[in-house]
C-alpha atoms as a PDB file:
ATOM      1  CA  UNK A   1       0.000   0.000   0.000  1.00  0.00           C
ATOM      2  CA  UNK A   2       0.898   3.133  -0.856  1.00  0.00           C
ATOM      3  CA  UNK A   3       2.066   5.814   1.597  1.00  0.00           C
ATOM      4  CA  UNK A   4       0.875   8.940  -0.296  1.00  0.00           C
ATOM      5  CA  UNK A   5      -2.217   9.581  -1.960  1.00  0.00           C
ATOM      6  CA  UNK A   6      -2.211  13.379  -2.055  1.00  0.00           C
ATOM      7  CA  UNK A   7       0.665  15.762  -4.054  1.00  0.00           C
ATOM      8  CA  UNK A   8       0.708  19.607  -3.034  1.00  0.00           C
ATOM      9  CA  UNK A   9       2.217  21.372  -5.397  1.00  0.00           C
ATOM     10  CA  UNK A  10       3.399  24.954  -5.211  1.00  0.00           C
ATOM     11  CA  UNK A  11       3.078  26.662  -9.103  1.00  0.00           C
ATOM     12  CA  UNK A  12       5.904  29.310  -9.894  1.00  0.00           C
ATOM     13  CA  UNK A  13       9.249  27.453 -10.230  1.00  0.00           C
ATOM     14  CA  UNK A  14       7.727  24.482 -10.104  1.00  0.00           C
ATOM     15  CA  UNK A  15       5.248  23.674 -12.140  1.00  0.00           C
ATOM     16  CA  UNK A  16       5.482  27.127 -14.408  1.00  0.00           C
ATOM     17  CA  UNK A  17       8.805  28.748 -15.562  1.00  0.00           C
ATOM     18  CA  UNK A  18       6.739  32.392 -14.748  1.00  0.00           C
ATOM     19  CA  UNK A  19      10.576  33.843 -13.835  1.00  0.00           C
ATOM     20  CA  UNK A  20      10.892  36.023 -17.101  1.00  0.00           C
ATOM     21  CA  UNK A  21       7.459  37.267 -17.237  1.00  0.00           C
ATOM     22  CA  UNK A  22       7.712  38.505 -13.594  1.00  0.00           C
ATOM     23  CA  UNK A  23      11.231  39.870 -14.526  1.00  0.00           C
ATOM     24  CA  UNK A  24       9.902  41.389 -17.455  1.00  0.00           C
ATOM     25  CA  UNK A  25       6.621  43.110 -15.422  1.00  0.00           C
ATOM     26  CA  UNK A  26       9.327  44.192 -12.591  1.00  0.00           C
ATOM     27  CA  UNK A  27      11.707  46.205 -14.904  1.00  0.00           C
ATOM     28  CA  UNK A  28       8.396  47.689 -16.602  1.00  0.00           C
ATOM     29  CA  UNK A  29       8.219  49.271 -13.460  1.00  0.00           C
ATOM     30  CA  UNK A  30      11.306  50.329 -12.382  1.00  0.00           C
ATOM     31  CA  UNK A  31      11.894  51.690 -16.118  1.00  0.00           C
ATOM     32  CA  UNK A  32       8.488  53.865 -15.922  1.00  0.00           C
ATOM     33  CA  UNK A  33       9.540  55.156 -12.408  1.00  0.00           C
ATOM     34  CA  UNK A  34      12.805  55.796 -14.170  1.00  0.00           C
ATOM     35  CA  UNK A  35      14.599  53.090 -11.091  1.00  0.00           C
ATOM     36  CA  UNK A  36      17.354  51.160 -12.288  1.00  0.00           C
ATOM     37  CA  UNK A  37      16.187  47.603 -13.441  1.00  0.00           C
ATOM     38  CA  UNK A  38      17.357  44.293 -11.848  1.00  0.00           C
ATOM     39  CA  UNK A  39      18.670  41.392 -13.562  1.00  0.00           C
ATOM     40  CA  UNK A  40      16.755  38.432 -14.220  1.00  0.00           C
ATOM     41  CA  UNK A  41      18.628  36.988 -10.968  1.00  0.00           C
ATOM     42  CA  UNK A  42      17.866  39.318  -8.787  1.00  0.00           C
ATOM     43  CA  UNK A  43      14.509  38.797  -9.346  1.00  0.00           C
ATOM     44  CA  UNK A  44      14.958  35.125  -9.133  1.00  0.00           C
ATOM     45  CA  UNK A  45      15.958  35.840  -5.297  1.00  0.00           C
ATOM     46  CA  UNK A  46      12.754  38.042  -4.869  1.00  0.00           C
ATOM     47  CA  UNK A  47      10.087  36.073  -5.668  1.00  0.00           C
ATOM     48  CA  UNK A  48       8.476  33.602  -3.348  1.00  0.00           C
ATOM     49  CA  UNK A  49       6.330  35.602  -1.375  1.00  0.00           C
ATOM     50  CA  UNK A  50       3.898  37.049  -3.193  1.00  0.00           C
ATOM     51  CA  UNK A  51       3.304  39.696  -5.727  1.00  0.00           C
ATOM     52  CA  UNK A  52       3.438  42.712  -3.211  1.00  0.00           C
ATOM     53  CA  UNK A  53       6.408  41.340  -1.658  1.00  0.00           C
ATOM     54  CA  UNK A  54       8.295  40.948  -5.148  1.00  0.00           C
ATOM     55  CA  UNK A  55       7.326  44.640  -5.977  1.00  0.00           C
ATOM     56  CA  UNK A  56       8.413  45.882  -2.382  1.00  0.00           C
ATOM     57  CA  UNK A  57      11.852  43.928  -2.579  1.00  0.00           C
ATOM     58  CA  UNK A  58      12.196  45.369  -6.095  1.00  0.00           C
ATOM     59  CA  UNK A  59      11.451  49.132  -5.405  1.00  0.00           C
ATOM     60  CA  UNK A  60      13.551  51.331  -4.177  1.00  0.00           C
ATOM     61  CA  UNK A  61      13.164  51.775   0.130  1.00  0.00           C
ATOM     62  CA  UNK A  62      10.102  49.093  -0.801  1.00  0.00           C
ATOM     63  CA  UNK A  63       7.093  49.945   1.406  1.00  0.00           C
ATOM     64  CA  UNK A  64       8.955  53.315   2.353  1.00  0.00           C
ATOM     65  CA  UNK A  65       8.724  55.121  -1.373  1.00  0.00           C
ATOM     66  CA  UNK A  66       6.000  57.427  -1.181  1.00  0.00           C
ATOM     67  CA  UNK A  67       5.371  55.910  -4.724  1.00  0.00           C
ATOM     68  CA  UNK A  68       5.271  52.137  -3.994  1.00  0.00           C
ATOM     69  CA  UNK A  69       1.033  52.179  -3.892  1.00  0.00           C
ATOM     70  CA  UNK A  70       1.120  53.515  -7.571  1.00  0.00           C
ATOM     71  CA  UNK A  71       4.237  51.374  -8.553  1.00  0.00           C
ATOM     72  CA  UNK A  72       2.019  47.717  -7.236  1.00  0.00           C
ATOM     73  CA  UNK A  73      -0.993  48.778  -9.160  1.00  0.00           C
ATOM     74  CA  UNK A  74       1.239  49.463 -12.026  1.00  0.00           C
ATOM     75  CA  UNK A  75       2.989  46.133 -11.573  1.00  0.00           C
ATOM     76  CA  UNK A  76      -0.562  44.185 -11.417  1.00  0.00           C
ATOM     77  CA  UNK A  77      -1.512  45.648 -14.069  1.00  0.00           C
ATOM     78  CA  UNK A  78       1.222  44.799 -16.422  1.00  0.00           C
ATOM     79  CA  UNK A  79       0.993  41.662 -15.234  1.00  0.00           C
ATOM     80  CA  UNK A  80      -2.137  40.789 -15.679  1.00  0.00           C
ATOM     81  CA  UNK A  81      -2.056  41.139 -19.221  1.00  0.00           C
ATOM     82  CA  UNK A  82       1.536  39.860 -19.888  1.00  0.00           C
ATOM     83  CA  UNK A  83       1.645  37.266 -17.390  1.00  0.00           C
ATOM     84  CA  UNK A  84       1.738  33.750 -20.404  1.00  0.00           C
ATOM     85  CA  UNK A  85       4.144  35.476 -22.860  1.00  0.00           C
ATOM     86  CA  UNK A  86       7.190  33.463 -22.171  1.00  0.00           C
ATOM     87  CA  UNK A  87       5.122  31.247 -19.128  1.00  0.00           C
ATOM     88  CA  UNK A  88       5.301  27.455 -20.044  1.00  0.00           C
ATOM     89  CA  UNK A  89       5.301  24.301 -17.636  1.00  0.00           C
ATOM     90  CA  UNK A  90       8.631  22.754 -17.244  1.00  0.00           C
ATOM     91  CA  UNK A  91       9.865  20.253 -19.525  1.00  0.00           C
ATOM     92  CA  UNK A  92       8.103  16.887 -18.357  1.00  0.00           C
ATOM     93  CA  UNK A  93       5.917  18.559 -16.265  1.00  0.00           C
ATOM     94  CA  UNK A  94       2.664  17.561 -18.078  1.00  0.00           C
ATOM     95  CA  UNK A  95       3.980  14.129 -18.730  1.00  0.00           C
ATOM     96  CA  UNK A  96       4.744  13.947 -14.629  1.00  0.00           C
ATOM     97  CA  UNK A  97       1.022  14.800 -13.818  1.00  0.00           C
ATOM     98  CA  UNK A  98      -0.712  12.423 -16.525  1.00  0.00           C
ATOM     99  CA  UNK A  99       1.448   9.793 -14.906  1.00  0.00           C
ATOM    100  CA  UNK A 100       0.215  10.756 -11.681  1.00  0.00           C
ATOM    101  CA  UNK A 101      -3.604  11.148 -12.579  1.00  0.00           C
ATOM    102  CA  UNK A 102      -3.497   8.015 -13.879  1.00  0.00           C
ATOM    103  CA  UNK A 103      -1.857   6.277 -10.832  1.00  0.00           C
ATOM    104  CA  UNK A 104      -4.911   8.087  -9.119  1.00  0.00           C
ATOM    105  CA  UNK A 105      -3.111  10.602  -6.699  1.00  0.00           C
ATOM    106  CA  UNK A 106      -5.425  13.418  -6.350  1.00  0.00           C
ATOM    107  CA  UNK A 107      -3.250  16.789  -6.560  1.00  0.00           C
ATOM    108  CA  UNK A 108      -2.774  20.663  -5.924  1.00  0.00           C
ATOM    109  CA  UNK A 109      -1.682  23.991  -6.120  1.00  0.00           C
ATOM    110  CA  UNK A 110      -1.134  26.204  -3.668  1.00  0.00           C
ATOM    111  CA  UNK A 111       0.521  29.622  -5.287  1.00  0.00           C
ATOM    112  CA  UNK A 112       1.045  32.914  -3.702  1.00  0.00           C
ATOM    113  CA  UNK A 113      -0.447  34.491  -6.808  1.00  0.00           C
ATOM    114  CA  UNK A 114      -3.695  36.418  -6.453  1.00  0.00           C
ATOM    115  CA  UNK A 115      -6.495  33.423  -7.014  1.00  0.00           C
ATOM    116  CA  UNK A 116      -7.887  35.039  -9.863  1.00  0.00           C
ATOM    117  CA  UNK A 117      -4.569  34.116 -11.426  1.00  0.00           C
ATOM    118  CA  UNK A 118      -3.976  30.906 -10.212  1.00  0.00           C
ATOM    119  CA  UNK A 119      -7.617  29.609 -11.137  1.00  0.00           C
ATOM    120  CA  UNK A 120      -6.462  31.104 -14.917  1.00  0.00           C
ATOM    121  CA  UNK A 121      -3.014  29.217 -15.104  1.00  0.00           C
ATOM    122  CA  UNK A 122      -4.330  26.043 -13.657  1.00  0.00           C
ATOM    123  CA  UNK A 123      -7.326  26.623 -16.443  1.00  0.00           C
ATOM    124  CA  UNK A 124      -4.450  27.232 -18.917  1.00  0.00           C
ATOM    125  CA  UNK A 125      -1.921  24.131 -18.353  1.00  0.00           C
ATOM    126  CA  UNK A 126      -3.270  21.524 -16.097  1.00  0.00           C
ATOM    127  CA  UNK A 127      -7.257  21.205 -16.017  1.00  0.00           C
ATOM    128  CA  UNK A 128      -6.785  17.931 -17.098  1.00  0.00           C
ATOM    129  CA  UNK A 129      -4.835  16.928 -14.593  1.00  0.00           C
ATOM    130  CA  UNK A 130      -5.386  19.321 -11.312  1.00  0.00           C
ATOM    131  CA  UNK A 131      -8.529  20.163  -9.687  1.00  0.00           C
ATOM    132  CA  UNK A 132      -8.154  22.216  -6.840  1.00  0.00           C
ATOM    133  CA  UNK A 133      -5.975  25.470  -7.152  1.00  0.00           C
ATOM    134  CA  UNK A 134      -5.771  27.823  -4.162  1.00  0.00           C
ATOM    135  CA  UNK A 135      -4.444  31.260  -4.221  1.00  0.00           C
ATOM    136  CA  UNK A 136      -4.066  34.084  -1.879  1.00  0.00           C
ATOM    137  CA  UNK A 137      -6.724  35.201  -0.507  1.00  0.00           C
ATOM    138  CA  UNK A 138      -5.833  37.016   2.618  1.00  0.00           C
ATOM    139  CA  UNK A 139      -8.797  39.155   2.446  1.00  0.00           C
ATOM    140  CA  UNK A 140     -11.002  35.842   2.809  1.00  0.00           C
ATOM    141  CA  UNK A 141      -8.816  35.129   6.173  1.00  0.00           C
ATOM    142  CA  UNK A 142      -6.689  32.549   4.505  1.00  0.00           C
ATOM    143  CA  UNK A 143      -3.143  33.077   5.456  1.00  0.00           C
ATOM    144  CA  UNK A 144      -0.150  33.418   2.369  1.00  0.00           C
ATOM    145  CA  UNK A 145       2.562  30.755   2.828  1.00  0.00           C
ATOM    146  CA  UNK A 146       4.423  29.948   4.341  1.00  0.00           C
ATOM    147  CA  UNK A 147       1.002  30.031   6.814  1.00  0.00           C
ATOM    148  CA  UNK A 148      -0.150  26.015   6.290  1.00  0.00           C
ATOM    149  CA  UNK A 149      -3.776  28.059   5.388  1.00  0.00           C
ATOM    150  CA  UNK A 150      -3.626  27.046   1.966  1.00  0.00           C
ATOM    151  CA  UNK A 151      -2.443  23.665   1.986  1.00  0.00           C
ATOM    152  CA  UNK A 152      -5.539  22.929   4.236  1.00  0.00           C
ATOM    153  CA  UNK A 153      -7.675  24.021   2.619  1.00  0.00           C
ATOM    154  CA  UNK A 154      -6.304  22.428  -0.507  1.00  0.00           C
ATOM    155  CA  UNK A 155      -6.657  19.344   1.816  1.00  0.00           C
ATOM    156  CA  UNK A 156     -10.071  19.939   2.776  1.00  0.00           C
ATOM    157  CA  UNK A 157     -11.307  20.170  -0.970  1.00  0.00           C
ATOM    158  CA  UNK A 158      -9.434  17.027  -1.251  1.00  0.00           C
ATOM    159  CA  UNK A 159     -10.655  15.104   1.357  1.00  0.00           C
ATOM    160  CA  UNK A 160      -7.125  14.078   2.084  1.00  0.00           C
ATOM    161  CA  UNK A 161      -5.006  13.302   5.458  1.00  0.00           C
ATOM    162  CA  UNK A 162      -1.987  15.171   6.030  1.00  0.00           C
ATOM    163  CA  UNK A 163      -0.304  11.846   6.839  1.00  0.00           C
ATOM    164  CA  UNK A 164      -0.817  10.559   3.245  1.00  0.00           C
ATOM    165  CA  UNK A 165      -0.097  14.084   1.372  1.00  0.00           C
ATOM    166  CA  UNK A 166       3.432  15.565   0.116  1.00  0.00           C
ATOM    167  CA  UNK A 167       4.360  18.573  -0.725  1.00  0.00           C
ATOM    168  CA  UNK A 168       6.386  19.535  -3.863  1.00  0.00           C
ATOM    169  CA  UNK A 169       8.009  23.032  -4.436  1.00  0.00           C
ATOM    170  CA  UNK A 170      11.176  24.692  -5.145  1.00  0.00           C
ATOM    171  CA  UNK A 171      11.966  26.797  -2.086  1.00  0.00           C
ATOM    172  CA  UNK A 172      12.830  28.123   1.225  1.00  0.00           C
ATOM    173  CA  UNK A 173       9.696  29.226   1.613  1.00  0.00           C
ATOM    174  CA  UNK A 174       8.048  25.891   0.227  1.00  0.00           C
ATOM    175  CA  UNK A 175       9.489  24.220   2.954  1.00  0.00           C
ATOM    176  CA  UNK A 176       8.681  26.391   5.729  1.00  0.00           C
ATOM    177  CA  UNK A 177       5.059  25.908   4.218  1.00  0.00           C
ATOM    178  CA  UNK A 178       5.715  22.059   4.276  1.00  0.00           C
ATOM    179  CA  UNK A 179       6.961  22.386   7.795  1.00  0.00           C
ATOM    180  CA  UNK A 180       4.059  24.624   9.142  1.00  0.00           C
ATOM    181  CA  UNK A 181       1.427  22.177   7.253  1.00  0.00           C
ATOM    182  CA  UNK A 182       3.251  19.205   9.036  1.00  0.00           C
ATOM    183  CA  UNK A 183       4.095  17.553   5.628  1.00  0.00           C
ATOM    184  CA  UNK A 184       6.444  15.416   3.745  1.00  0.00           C
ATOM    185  CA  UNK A 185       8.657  17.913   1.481  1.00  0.00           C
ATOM    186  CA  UNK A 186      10.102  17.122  -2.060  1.00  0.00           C
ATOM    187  CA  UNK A 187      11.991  20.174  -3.497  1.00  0.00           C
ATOM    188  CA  UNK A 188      13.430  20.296  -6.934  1.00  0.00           C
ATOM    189  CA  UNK A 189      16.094  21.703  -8.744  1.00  0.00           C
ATOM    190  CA  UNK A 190      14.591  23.589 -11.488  1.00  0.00           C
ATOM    191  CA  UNK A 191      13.210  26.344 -10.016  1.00  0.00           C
ATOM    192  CA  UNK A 192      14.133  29.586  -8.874  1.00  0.00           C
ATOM    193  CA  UNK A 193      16.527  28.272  -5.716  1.00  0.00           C
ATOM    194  CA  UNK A 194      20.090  27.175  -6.317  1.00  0.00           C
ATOM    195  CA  UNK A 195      21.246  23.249  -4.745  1.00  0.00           C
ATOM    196  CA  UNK A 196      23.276  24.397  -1.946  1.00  0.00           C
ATOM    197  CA  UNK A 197      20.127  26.249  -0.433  1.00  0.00           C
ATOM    198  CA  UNK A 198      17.897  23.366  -1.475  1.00  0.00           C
ATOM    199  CA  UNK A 199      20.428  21.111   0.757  1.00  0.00           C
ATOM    200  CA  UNK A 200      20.508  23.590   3.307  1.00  0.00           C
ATOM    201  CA  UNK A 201      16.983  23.067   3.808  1.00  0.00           C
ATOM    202  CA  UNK A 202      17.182  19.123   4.304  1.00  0.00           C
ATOM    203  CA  UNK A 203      13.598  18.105   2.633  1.00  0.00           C
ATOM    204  CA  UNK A 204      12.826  14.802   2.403  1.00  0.00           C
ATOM    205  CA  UNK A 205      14.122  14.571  -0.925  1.00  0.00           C
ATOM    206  CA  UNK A 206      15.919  16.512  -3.687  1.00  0.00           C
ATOM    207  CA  UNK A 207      14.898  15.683  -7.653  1.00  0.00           C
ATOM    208  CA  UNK A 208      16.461  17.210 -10.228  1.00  0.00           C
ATOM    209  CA  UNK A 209      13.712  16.033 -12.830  1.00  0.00           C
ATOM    210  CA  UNK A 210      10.328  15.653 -12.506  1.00  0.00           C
ATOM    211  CA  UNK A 211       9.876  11.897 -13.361  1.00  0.00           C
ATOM    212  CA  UNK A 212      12.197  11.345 -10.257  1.00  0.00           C
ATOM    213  CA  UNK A 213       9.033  12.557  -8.242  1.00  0.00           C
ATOM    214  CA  UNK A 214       7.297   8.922  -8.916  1.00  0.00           C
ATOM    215  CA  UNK A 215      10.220   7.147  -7.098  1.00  0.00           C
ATOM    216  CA  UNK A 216       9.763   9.463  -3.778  1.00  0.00           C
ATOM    217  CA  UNK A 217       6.298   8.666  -3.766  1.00  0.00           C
ATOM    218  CA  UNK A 218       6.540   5.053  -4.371  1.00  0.00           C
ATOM    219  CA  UNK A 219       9.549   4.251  -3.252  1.00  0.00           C
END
């Protein structure tokens, strides 16, 4: 018998290369604002928590500029209607989640992206294969992560046991959000974090592709 039944899966660096969209969106705004832009690196570091947080760590003094209101809505904006130009899942991505629907695992997202967006992206790329998608929704009292609000609530939909569920993201703050949900963590190596953090963060398991997934679960 099988140990897991449930796969939580955070979206951006995970399942969706987003990274040069956002980086794109962020130097839209620093270029208006006439602020010197970042490198797609930099912005690799600032993502994780959240659109507002991205904008704050990318604007200069962040919550401090007297311009950072104007500089968000901007931001969303842009986003919003830029936000699948260069956006595609990971190479063998889709081919991971067929594998997995048809196993019968019942999966997730959970995605500090506004839910509007991350109801759209699941829509997009995985309907076939994913059918609960939570995003943040702080003004509905559901906590961003790493707060384990979303994961339960992913859970609840589910109707799935936090002892047979696993989390899967690419992060430090993935694994906080593993940690505060009181689940198994997988972290891979294609996302936005480099291996020596990953390590540093001693998940239950590191996979550099996304077929390796199947042998954590089943293994």
């Amino acid at each position: 018998m099988k140990k897991y039944s449930t796969v939580v899966f955070d979206l951006d660096g995970t399942l969706l290369n987003t990274l040069e969209d956002l980086a794109d969106a962020v130097n839209y705004v620093l270029r208006k604002f006439g602020w010197e832009e970042h490198t797609i690196d930099r912005v690799r570091m600032d993502v994780g928590n959240g659109i507002k947080k991205l904008v704050e760590r990318s604007v200069p003094d962040g919550l401090n500029n007297p311009k950072f209101e104007e500089a968000y809505e901007t931001f969303m904006e842009y986003y919003q209607a830029h936000c699948q130009i260069k956006t595609d899942a990971y190479p063998g991505i889709l081919d991971l989640l067929k594998s997995l629907k048809d196993k019968g695992y019942k999966m997730a997202i959970v995605s500090n992206k506004a839910q509007c967006a991350v109801s759209e992206l699941n829509e997009i790329y995985f309907k076939k294969y994913i059918d609960v998608a939570i995003g943040e929704n702080e003004a509905g009292g559901i906590g961003k992560k790493p707060a384990p609000d979303e994961v339960n609530l992913a859970l609840e939909q589910l109707d799935s046991t936090k002892a047979e569920s696993i989390y899967v993201g690419d992060s430090d703050v993935d694994k906080a959000t593993a940690d505060n949900s009181q689940l198994d963590c997988v972290l891979c190596q294609w996302g936005f974090r480099d291996l020596e953090l990953l390590e540093s963060l001693k998940p239950k398991s590191i996979i550099a592709k996304p077929e390796e997934l199947i042998e954590v679960l089943e293994g």
